[in-house]
C-alpha atoms as a PDB file:
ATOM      1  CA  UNK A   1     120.325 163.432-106.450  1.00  0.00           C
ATOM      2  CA  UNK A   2     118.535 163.000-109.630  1.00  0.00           C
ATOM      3  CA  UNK A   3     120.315 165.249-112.593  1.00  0.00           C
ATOM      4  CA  UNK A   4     117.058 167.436-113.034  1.00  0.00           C
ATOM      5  CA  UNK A   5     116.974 168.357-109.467  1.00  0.00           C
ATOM      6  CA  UNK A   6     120.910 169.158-109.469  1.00  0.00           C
ATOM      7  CA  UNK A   7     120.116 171.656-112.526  1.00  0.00           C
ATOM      8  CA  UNK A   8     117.370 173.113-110.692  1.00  0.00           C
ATOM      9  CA  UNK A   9     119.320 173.977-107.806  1.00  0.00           C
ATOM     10  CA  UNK A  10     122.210 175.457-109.837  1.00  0.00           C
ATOM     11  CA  UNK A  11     119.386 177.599-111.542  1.00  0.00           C
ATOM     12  CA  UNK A  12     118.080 179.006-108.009  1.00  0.00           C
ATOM     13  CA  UNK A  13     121.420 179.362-106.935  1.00  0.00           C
ATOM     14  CA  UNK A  14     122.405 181.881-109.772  1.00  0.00           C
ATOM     15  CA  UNK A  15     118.800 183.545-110.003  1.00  0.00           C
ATOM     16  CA  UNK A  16     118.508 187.308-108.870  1.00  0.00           C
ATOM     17  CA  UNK A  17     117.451 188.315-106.020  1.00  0.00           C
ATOM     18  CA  UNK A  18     113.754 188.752-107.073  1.00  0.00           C
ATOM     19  CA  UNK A  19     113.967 186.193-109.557  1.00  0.00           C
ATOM     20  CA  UNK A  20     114.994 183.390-106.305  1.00  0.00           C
ATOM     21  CA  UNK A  21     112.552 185.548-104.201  1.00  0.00           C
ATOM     22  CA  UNK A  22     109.808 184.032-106.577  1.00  0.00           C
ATOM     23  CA  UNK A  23     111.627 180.180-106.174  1.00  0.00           C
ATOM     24  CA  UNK A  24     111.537 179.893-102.353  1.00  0.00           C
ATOM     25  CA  UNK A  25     108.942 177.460-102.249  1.00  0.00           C
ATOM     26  CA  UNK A  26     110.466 175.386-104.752  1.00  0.00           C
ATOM     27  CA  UNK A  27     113.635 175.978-102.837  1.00  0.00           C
ATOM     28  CA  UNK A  28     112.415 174.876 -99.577  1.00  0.00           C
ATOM     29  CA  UNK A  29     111.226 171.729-101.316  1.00  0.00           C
ATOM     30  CA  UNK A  30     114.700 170.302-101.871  1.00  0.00           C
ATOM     31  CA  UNK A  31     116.362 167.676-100.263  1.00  0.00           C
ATOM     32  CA  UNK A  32     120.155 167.378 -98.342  1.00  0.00           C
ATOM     33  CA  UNK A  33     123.099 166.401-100.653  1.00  0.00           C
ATOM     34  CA  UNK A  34     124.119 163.478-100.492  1.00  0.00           C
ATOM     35  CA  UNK A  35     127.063 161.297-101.052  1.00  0.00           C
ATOM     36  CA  UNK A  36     125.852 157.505-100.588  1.00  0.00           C
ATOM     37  CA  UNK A  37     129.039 155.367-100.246  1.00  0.00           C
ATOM     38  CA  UNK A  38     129.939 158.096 -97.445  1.00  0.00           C
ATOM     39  CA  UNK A  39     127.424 158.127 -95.749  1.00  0.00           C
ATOM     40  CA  UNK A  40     128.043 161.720 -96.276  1.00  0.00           C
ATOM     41  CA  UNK A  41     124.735 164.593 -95.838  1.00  0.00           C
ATOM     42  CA  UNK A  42     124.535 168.303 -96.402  1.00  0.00           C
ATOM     43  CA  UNK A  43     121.699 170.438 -95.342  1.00  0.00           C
ATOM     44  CA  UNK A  44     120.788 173.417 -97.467  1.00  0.00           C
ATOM     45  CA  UNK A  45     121.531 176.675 -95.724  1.00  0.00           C
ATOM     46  CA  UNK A  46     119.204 179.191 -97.018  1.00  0.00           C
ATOM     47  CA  UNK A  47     120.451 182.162 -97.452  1.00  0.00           C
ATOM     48  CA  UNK A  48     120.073 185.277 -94.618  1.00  0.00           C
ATOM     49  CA  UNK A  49     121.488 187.692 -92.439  1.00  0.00           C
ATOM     50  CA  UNK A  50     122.495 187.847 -89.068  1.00  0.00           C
ATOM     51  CA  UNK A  51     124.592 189.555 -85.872  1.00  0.00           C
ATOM     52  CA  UNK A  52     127.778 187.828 -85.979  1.00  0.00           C
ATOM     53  CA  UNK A  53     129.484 188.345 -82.546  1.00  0.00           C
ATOM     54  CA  UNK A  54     128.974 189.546 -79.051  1.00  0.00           C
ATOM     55  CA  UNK A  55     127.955 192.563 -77.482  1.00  0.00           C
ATOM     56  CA  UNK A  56     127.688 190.928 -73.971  1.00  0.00           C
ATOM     57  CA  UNK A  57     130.311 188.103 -73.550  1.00  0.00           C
ATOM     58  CA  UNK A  58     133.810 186.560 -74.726  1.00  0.00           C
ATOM     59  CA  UNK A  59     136.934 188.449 -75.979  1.00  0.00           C
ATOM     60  CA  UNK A  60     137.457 191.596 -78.037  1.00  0.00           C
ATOM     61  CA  UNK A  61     137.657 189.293 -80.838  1.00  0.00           C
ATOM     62  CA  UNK A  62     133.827 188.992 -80.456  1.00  0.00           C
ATOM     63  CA  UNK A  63     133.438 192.847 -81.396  1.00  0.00           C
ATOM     64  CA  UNK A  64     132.033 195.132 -83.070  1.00  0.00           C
ATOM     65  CA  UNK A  65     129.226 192.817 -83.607  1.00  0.00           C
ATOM     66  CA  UNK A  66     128.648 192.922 -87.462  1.00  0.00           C
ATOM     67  CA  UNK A  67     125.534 192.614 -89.473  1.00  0.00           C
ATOM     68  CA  UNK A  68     126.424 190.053 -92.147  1.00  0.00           C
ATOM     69  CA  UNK A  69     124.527 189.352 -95.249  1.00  0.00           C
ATOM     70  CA  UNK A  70     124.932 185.979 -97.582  1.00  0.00           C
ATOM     71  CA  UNK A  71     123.436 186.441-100.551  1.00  0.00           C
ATOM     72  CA  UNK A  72     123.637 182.756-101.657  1.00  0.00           C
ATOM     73  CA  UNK A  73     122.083 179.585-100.005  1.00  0.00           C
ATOM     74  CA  UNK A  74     124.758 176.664 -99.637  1.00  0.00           C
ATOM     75  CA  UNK A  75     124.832 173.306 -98.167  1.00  0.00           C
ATOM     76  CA  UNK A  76     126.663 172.494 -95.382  1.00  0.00           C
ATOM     77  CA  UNK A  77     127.871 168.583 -93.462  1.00  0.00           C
ATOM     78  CA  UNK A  78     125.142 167.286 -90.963  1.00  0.00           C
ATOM     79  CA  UNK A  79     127.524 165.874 -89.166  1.00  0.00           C
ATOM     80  CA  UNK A  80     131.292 166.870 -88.405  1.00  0.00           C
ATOM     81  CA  UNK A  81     133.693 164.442 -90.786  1.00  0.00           C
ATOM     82  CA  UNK A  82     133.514 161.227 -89.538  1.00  0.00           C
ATOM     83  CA  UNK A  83     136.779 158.842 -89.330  1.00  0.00           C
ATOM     84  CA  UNK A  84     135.537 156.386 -91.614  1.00  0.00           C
ATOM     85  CA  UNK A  85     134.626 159.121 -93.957  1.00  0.00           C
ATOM     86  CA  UNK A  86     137.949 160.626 -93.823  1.00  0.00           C
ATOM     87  CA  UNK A  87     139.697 157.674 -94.194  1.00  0.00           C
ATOM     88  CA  UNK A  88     137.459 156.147 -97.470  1.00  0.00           C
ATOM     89  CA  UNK A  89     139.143 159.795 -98.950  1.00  0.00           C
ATOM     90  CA  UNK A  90     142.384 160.363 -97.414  1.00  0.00           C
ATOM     91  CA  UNK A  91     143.519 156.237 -96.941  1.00  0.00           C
ATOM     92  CA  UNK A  92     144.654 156.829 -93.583  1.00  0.00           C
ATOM     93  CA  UNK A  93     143.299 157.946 -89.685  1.00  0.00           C
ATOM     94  CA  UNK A  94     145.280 160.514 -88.197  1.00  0.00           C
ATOM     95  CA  UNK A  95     143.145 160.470 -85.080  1.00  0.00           C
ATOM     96  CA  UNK A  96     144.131 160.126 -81.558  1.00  0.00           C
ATOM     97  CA  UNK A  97     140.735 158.696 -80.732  1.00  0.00           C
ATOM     98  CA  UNK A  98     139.674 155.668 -82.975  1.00  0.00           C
ATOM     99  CA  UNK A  99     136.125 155.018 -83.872  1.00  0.00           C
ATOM    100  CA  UNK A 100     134.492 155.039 -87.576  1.00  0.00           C
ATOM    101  CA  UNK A 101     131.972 157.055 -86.186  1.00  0.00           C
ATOM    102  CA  UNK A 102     133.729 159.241 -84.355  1.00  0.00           C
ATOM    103  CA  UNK A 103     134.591 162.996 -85.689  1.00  0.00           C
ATOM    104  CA  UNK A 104     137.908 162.664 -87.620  1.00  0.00           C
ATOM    105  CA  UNK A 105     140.655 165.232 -85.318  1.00  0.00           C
ATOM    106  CA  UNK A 106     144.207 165.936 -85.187  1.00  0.00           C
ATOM    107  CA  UNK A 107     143.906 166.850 -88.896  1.00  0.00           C
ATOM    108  CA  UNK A 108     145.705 170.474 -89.873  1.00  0.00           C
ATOM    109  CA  UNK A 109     144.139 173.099 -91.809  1.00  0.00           C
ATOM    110  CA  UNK A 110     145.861 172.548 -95.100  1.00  0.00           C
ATOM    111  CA  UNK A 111     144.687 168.397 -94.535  1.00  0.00           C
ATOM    112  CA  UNK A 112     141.193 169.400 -94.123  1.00  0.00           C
ATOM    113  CA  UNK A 113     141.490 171.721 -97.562  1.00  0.00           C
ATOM    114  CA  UNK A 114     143.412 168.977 -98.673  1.00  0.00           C
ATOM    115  CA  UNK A 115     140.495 166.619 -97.917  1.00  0.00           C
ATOM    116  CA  UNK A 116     137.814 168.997 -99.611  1.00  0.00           C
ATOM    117  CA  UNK A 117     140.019 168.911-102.925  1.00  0.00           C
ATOM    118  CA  UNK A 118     140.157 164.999-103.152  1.00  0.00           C
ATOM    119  CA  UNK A 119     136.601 164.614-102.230  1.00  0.00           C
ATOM    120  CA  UNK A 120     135.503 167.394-105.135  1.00  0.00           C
ATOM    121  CA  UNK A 121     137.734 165.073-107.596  1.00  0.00           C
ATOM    122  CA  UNK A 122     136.449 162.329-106.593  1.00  0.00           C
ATOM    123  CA  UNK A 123     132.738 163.224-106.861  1.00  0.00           C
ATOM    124  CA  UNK A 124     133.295 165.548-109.762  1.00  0.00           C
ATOM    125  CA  UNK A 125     135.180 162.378-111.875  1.00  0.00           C
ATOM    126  CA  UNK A 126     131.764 160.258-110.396  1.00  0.00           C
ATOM    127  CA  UNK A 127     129.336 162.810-112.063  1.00  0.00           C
ATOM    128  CA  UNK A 128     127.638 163.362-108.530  1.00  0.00           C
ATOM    129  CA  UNK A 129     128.538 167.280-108.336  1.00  0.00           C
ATOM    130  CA  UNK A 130     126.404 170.078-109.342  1.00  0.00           C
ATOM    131  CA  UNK A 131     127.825 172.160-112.218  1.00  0.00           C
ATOM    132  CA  UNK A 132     130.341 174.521-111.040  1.00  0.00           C
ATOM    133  CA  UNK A 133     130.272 173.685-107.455  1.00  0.00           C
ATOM    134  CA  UNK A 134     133.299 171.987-105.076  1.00  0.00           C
ATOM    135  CA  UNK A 135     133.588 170.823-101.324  1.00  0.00           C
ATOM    136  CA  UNK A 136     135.583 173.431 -99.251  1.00  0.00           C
ATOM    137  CA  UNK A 137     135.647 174.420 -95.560  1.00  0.00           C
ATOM    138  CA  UNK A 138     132.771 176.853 -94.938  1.00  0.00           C
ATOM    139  CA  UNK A 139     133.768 180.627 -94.386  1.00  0.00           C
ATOM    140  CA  UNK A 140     133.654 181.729 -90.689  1.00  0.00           C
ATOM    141  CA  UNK A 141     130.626 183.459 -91.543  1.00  0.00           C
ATOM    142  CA  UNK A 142     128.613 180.985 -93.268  1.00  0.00           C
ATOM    143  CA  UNK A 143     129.861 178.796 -90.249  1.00  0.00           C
ATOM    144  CA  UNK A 144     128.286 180.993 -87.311  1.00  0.00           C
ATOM    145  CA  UNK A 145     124.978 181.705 -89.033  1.00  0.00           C
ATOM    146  CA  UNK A 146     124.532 177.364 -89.234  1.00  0.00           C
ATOM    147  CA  UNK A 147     125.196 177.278 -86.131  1.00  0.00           C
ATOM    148  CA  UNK A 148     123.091 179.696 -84.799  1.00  0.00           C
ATOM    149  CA  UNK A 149     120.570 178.369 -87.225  1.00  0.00           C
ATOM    150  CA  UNK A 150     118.050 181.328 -86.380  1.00  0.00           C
ATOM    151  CA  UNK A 151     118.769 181.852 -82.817  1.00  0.00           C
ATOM    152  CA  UNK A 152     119.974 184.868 -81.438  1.00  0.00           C
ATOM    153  CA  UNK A 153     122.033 183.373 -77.876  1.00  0.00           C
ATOM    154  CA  UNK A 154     125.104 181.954 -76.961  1.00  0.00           C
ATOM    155  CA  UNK A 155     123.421 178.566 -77.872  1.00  0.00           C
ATOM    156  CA  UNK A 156     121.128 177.240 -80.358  1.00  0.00           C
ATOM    157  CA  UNK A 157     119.240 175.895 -77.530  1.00  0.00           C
ATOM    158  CA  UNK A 158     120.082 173.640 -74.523  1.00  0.00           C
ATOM    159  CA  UNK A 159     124.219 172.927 -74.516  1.00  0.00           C
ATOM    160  CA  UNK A 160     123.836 169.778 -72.826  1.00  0.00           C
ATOM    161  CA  UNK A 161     121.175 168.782 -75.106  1.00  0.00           C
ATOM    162  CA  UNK A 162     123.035 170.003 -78.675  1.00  0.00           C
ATOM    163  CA  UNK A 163     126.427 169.157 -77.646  1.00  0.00           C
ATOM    164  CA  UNK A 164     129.671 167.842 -76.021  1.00  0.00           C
ATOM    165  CA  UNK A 165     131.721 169.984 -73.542  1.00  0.00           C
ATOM    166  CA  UNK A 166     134.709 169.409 -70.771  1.00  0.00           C
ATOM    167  CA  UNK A 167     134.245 171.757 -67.500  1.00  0.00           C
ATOM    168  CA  UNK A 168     133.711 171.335 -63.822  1.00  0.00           C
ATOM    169  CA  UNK A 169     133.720 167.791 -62.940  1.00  0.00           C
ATOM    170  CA  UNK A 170     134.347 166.432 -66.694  1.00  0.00           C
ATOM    171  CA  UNK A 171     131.300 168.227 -68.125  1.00  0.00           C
ATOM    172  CA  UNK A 172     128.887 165.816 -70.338  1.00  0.00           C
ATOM    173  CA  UNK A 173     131.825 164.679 -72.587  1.00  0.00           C
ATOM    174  CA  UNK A 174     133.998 162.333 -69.522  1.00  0.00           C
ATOM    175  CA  UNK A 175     136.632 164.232 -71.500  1.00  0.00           C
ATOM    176  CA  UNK A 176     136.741 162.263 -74.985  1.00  0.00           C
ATOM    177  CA  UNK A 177     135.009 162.301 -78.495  1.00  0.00           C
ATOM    178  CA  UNK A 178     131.545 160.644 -79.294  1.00  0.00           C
ATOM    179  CA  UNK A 179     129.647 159.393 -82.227  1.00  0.00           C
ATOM    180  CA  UNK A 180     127.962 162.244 -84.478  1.00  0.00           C
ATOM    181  CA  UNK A 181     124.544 162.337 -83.996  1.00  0.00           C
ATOM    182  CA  UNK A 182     124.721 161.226 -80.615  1.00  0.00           C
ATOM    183  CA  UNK A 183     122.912 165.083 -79.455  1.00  0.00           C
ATOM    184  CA  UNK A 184     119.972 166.513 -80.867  1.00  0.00           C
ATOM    185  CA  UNK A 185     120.768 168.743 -83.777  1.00  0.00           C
ATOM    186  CA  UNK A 186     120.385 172.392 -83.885  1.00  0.00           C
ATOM    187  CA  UNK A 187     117.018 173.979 -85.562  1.00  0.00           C
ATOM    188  CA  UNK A 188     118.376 173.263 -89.272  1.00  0.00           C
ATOM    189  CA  UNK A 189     119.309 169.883 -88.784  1.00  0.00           C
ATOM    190  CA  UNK A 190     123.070 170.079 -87.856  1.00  0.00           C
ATOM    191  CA  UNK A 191     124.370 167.890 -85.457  1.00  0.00           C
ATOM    192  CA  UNK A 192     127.358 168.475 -82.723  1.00  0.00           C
ATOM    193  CA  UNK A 193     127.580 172.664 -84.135  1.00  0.00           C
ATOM    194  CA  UNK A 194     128.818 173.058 -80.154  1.00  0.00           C
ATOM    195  CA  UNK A 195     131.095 170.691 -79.015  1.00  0.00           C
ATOM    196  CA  UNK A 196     132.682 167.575 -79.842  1.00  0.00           C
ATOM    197  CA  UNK A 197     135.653 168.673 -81.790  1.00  0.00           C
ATOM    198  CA  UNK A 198     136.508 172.142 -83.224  1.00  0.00           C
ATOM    199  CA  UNK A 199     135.920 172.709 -86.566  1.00  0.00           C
ATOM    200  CA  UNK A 200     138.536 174.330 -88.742  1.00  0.00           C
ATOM    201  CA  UNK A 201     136.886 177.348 -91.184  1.00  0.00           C
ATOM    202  CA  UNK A 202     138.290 178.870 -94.524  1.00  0.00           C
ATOM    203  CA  UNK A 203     138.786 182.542 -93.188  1.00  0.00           C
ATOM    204  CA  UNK A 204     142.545 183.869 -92.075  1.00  0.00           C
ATOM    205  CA  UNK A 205     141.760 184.769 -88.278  1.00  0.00           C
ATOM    206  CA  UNK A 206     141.151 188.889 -88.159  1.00  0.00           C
ATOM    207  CA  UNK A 207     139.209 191.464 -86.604  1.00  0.00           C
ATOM    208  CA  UNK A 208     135.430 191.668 -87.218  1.00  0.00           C
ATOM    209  CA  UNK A 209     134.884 195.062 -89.566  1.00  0.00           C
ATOM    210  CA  UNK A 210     131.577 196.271 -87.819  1.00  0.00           C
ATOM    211  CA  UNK A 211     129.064 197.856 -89.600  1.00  0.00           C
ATOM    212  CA  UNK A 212     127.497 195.589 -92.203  1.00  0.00           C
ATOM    213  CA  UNK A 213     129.096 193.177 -95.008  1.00  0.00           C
ATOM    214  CA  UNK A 214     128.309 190.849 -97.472  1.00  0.00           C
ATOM    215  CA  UNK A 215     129.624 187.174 -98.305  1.00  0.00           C
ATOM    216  CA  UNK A 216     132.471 187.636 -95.871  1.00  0.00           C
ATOM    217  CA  UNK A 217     135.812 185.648 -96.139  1.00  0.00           C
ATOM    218  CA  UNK A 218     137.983 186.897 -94.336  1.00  0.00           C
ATOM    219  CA  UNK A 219     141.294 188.870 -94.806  1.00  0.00           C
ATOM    220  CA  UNK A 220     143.872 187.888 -98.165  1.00  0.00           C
ATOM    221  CA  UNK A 221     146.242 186.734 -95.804  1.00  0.00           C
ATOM    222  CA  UNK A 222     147.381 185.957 -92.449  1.00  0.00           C
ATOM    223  CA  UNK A 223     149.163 183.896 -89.708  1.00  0.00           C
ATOM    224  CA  UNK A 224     146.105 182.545 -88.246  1.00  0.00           C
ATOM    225  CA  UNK A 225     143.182 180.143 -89.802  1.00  0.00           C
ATOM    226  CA  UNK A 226     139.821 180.338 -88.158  1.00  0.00           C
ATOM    227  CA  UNK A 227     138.349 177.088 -86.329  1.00  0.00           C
ATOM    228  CA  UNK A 228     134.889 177.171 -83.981  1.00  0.00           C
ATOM    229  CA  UNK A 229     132.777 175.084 -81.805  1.00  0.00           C
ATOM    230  CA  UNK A 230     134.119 174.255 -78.781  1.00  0.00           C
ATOM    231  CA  UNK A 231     134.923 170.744 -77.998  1.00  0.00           C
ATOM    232  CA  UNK A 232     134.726 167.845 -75.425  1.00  0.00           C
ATOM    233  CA  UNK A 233     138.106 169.481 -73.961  1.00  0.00           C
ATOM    234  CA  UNK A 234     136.946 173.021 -73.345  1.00  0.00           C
ATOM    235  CA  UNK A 235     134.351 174.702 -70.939  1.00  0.00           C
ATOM    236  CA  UNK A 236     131.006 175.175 -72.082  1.00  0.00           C
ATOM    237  CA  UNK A 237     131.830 179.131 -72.557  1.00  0.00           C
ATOM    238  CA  UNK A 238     134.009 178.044 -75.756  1.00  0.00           C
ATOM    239  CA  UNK A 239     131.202 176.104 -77.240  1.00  0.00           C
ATOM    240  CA  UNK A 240     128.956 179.716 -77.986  1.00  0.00           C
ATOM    241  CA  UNK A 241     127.802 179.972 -81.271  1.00  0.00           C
ATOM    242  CA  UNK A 242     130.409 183.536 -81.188  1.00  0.00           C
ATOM    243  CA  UNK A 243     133.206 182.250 -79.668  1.00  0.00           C
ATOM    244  CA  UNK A 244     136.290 182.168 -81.861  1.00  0.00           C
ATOM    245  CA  UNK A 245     139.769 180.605 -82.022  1.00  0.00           C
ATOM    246  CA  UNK A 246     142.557 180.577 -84.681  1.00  0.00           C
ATOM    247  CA  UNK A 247     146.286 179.227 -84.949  1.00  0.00           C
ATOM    248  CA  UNK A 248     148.701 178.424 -88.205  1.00  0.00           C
ATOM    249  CA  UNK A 249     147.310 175.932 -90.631  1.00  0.00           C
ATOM    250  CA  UNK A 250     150.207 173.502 -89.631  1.00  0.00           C
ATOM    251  CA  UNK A 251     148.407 173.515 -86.319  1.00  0.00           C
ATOM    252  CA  UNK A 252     146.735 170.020 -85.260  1.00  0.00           C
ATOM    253  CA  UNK A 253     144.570 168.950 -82.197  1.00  0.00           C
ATOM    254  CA  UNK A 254     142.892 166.141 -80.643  1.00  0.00           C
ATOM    255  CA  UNK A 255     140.515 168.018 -80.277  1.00  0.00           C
ATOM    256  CA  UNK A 256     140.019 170.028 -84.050  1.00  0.00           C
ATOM    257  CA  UNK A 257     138.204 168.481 -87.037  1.00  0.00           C
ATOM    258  CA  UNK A 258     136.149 169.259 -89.467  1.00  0.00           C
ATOM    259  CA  UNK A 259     132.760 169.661 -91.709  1.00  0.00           C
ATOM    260  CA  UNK A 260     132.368 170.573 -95.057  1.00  0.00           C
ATOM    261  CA  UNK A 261     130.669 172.487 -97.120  1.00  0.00           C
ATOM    262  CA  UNK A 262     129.466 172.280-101.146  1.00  0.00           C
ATOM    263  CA  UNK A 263     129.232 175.975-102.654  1.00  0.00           C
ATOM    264  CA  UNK A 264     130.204 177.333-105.865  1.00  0.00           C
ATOM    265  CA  UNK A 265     133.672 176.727-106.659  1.00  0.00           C
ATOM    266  CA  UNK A 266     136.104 179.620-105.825  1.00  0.00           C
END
C-alpha cells in the first residue's frame, strides 16, 4: 500500500466521529491490506453495531444478547492463516493436516499471539505497517460482527455454501480441512467465517454483560480464551455466527487455527 494511502487511513482511523462521518466515501474507497510475499489480505471492517448473541438458540453462554458498538473500523484476514503462511513466520508446521493452503491448526493460543508479534516485527522492521498499528487476534466482538457481516441469523447465508462442517453422514467436510477460499465468502469478503477450523480470539472466555457496550474485550483475566467458527469436526449448529467455545491458552486442536487482525496497537 502506497505510503500516502497508509497515512490517510491512520487519519480516518483517529478522526471524530463527525469528522470520519464526513470521510466515509473516501473510506469506502480503500483497498484490503496487504502483505505480498504472504500472500496475506485483510478486508477493512467498517465500523458498526450489532446484537451479539442469541435470544433463540445455543447455550446460556449465548445470553443476554448485547448491543455492541465499535467505534473504530479495522481490518481483518480474508482467509484463516494458511500453513505456508504460518510457516514463512513461525519456521515450522505444527499441523496435523499438511497442505500450504490449508488453514494452519493445532496451534495454542499463546502460538497464535505469538505469531501476531513476529509478523508485526517483521512488517514493522519492512516499513509495510501503518503508524501505530500491530497484527493481533481480533476481540470476540470484532470477530462475530465479521462474521455476521450485516446479517442478522445463525448464518451469513447458506452453510453449505460459506463453509465446512462434520454432522450426519460426514457433513460437506468428509471430516478433514480444505483450502481457504474453497466456499464463497461471507457479504464482506471473508472466506471460511463458519467452518473449517476454529479460530482462536483475544477475549478471556466470560459472560456476555447485556445491555449495551462499546469496544468490548473481554474480562482482565481468566482461565478460558475465546475461539469461534465451528469446524470440519463439529455439527453445523457450532458453526453459527453466536456460537461460542473457550479452553486454556495451552489448549491445541486439529481442528483450531487462526486469522488475524491489523488494529491499533494495544
Amino acid at each position: 500500500m502506497p505510503r500516502l494511502r497508509i497515512v490517510l487511513v491512520v487519519l480516518l482511523l483517529t478522526l471524530p466521529a463527525a469528522g470520519r462521518a464526513s470521510a466515509d466515501s473516501t473510506r469506502a474507497a480503500e483497498a484490503n491490506f496487504r502483505v505480498a510475499d504472504l500472500a496475506l489480505e485483510l478486508a477493512w471492517i467498517k465500523p458498526g453495531s450489532f446484537a451479539m448473541g442469541s435470544p433463540r438458540a445455543g447455550d446460556g453462554d449465548e445470553r443476554p444478547v448485547t448491543r455492541v458498538t465499535l467505534s473504530a473500523g479495522f481490518w481483518l484476514g480474508v482467509t484463516e492463516v494458511t500453513q505456508a503462511q504460518w510457516t514463512a513466520v513461525m519456521g515450522k508446521n505444527p499441523s496435523a493436516h499438511r497442505g500450504d493452503l490449508l488453514p494452519v491448526e493445532s496451534v495454542t493460543w499463546t502460538e497464535a499471539r505469538d505469531f501476531c508479534r513476529r509478523l508485526t516485527e517483521r512488517e514493522r522492521a519492512a516499513g509495510r505497517l501503518p503508524p501505530g498499528f500491530a497484527y493481533t487476534l481480533p476481540t470476540e466482538a470484532q470477530w462475530d460482527y465479521a462474521c455476521r457481516a450485516g446479517t442478522t441469523g445463525d448464518y451469513a447465508g447458506d452453510l453449505d455454501a460459506l463453509g465446512w462442517h462434520g454432522g450426519t453422514s460426514g457433513g460437506n467436510s468428509g471430516y478433514e480441512t480444505h483450502p481457504v477460499r474453497a466456499k464463497q465468502p461471507n457479504a464482506w469478503g471473508l472466506y471460511d467465517m463458519h467452518g473449517n477450523v476454529w479460530e482462536w480470539c483475544l477475549d478471556w472466555y466470560a459472560s456476555y454483560p447485556g445491555g449495551s457496550v462499546m469496544d468490548p474485550s473481554g474480562p482482565p483475566s481468566g482461565a478460558d480464551r475465546v475461539y469461534r467458527g465451528g469446524s470440519w469436526g463439529d455439527v453445523p449448529a457450532a458453526s453459527r455466527a453466536s456460537f461460542r467455545n473457550g479452553r486454556g491458552p495451552e489448549f491445541h486442536l486439529g481442528s483450531l487455527g487462526l486469522r488475524v487482525a491489523l488494529t491499533p496497537a494495544r
